[in-house]
Protein backbone atom coordinates (compact mmCIF):
# COMPACT_ATOMS: atom_id res chain seq x y z
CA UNK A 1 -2.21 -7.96 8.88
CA UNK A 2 1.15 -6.86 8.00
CA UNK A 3 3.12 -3.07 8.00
CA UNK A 4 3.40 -1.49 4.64
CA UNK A 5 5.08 1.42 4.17
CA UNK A 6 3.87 3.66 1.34
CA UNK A 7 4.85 6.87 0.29
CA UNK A 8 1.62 9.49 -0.09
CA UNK A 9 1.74 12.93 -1.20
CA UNK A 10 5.54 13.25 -0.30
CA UNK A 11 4.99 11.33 3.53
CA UNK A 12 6.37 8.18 3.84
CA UNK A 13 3.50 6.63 6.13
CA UNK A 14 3.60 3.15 7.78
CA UNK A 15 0.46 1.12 8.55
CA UNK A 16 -0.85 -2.08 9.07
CA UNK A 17 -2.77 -3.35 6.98
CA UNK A 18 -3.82 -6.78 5.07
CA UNK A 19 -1.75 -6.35 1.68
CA UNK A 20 -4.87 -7.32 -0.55
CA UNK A 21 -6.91 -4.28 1.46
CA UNK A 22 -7.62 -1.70 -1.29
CA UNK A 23 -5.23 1.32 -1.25
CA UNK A 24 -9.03 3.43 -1.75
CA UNK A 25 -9.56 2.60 2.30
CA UNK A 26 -6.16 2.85 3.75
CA UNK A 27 -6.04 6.46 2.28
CA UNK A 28 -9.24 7.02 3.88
CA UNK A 29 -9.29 5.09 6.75
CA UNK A 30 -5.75 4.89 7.63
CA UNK A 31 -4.69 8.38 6.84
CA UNK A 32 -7.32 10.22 6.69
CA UNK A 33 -7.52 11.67 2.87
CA UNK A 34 -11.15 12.40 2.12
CA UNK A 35 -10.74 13.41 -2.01
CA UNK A 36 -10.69 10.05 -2.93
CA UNK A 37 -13.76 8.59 -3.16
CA UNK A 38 -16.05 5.39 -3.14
CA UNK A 39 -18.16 5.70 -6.15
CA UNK A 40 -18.30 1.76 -7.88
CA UNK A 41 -15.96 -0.20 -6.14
CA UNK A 42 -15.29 -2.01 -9.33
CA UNK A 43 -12.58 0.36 -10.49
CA UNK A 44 -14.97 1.91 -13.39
CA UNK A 45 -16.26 5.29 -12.61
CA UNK A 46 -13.05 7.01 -11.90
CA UNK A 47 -14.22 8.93 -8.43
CA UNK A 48 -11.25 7.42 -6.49
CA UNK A 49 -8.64 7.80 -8.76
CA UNK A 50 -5.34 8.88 -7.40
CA UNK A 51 -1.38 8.92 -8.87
CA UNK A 52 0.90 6.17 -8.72
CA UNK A 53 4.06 6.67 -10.36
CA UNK A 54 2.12 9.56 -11.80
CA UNK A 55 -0.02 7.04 -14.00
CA UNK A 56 -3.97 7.14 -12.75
CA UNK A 57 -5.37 4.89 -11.29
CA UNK A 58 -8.17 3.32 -9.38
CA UNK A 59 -7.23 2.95 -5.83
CA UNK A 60 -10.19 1.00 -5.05
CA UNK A 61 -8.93 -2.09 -7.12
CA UNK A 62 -5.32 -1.46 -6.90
CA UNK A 63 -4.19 -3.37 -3.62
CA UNK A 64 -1.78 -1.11 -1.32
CA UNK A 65 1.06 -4.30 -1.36
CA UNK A 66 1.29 -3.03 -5.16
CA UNK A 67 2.19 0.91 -4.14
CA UNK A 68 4.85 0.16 -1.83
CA UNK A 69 8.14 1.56 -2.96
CA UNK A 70 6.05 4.06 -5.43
CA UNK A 71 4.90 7.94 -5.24
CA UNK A 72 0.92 7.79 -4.42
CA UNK A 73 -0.73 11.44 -4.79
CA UNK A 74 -3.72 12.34 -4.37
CA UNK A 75 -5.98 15.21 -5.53
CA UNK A 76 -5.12 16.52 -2.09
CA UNK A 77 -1.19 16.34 -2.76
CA UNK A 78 -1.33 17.68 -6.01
CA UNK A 79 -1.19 21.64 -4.98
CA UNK A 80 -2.52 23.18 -1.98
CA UNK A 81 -5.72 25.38 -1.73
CA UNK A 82 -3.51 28.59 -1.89
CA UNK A 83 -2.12 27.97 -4.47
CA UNK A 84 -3.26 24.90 -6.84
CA UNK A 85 -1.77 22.87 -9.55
CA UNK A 86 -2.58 24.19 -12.93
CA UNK A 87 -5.03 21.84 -13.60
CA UNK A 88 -6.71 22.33 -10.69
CA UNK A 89 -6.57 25.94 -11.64
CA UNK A 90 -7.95 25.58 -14.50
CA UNK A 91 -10.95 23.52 -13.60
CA UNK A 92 -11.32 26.27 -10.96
CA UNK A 93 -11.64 29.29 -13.37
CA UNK A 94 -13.65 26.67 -15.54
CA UNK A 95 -16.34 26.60 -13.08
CA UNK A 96 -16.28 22.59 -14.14
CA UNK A 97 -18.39 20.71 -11.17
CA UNK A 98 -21.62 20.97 -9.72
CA UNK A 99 -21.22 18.22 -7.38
CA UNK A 100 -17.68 17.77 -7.40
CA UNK A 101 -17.78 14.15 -6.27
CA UNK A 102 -15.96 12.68 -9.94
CA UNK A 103 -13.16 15.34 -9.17
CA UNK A 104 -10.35 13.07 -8.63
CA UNK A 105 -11.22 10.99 -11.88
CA UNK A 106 -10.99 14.40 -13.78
CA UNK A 107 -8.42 16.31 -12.71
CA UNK A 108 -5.86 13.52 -11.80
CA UNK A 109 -6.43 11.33 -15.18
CA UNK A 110 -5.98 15.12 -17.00
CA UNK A 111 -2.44 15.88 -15.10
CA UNK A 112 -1.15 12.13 -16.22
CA UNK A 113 -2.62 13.10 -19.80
CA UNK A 114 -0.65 16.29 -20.24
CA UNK A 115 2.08 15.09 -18.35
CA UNK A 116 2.78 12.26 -21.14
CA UNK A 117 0.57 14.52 -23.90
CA UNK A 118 1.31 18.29 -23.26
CA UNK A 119 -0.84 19.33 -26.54
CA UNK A 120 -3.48 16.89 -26.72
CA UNK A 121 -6.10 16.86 -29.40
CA UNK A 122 -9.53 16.41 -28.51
CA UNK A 123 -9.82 12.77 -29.52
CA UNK A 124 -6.84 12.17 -27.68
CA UNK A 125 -8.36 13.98 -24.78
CA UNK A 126 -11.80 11.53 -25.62
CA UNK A 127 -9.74 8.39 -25.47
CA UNK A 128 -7.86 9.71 -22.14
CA UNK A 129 -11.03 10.67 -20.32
CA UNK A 130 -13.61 8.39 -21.64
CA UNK A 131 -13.72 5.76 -19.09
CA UNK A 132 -14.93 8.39 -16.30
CA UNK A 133 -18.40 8.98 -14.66
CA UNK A 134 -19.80 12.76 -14.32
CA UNK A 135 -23.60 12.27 -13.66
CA UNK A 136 -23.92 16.15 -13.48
CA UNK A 137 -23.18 16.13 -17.12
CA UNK A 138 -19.92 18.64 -17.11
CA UNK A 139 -18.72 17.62 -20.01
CA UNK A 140 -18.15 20.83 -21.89
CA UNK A 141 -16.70 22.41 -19.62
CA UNK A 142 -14.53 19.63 -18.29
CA UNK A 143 -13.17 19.55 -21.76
CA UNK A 144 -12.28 23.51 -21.78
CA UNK A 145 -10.78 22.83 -18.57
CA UNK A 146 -8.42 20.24 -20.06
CA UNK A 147 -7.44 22.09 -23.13
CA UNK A 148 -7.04 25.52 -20.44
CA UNK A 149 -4.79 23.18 -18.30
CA UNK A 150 -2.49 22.09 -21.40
CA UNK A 151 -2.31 25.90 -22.21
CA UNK A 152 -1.02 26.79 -18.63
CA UNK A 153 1.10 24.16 -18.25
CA UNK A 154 3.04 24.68 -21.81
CA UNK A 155 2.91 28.06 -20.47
CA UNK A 156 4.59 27.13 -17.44
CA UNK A 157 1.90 27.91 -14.99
């Protein structure tokens, strides 16, 4: 065990923790964040993803010694329920999920995407997006979601 200090959502939090442990559990386990989620463990499916250094990525293979000294946010710290980010906005009026359990995949992976891309085309959306698990098969609508979420935030929703 050691202390690591890592900076979530805008906290600084310290906790103590083996540096190999996967930043997935200490998020949960150590602080309480529930939108992350265990889907594969193996860092394919996407349902834990969270920011780091606004890049996604897949907390449950990223160890937290590596996000110490860098911004972590998750779905959670993205924009509150009052008033949400404008991609989570937009996979609101999208009616995207069913389940809702591939939500952080989606909607994080999207704000780095428009973020670097703020008028993506769709095969840039593909190749952004392709790596991520919906079993629901939202697809279509996670797609008009995207290209709604570019829109707003050119906009500057």
């Amino acid at each position: 065990m050691s202390r690591a200090s890592i900076r979530v959502n805008g906290q600084v939090h310290v906790v103590d923790v083996d540096p190999k442990c996967p930043l997935l559990y200490v998020l949960r386990d150590n602080l309480a964040l529930n939108n992350p989620r265990f889907g594969c463990g193996l860092g394919q499916c996407g349902a834990c993803t969270v920011l780091v250094d606004n890049r996604a990525v897949r907390s449950c293979v990223v160890p937290v010694s590596q996000v110490v000294g860098r911004e972590v946010v998750t779905l959670e710290g993205l924009g509150p329920p009052e008033k949400p980010h404008p991609v989570q906005q937009a996979f609101i009026e999208e009616q995207t999920f069913q389940c809702g359990y591939c939500l952080n995949g989606w909607v994080l992976t999207t704000k780095a995407l428009l973020d670097k891309n703020p008028s993506p085309t769709d095969e840039e959306m593909r190749d952004a997006l392709e790596s991520l698990v919906c079993r629901c098969g939202s697809h279509v609508r996670i797609f008009a979601a995207v290209r709604r979420a570019a829109q707003a935030m050119r906009a500057g929703g």
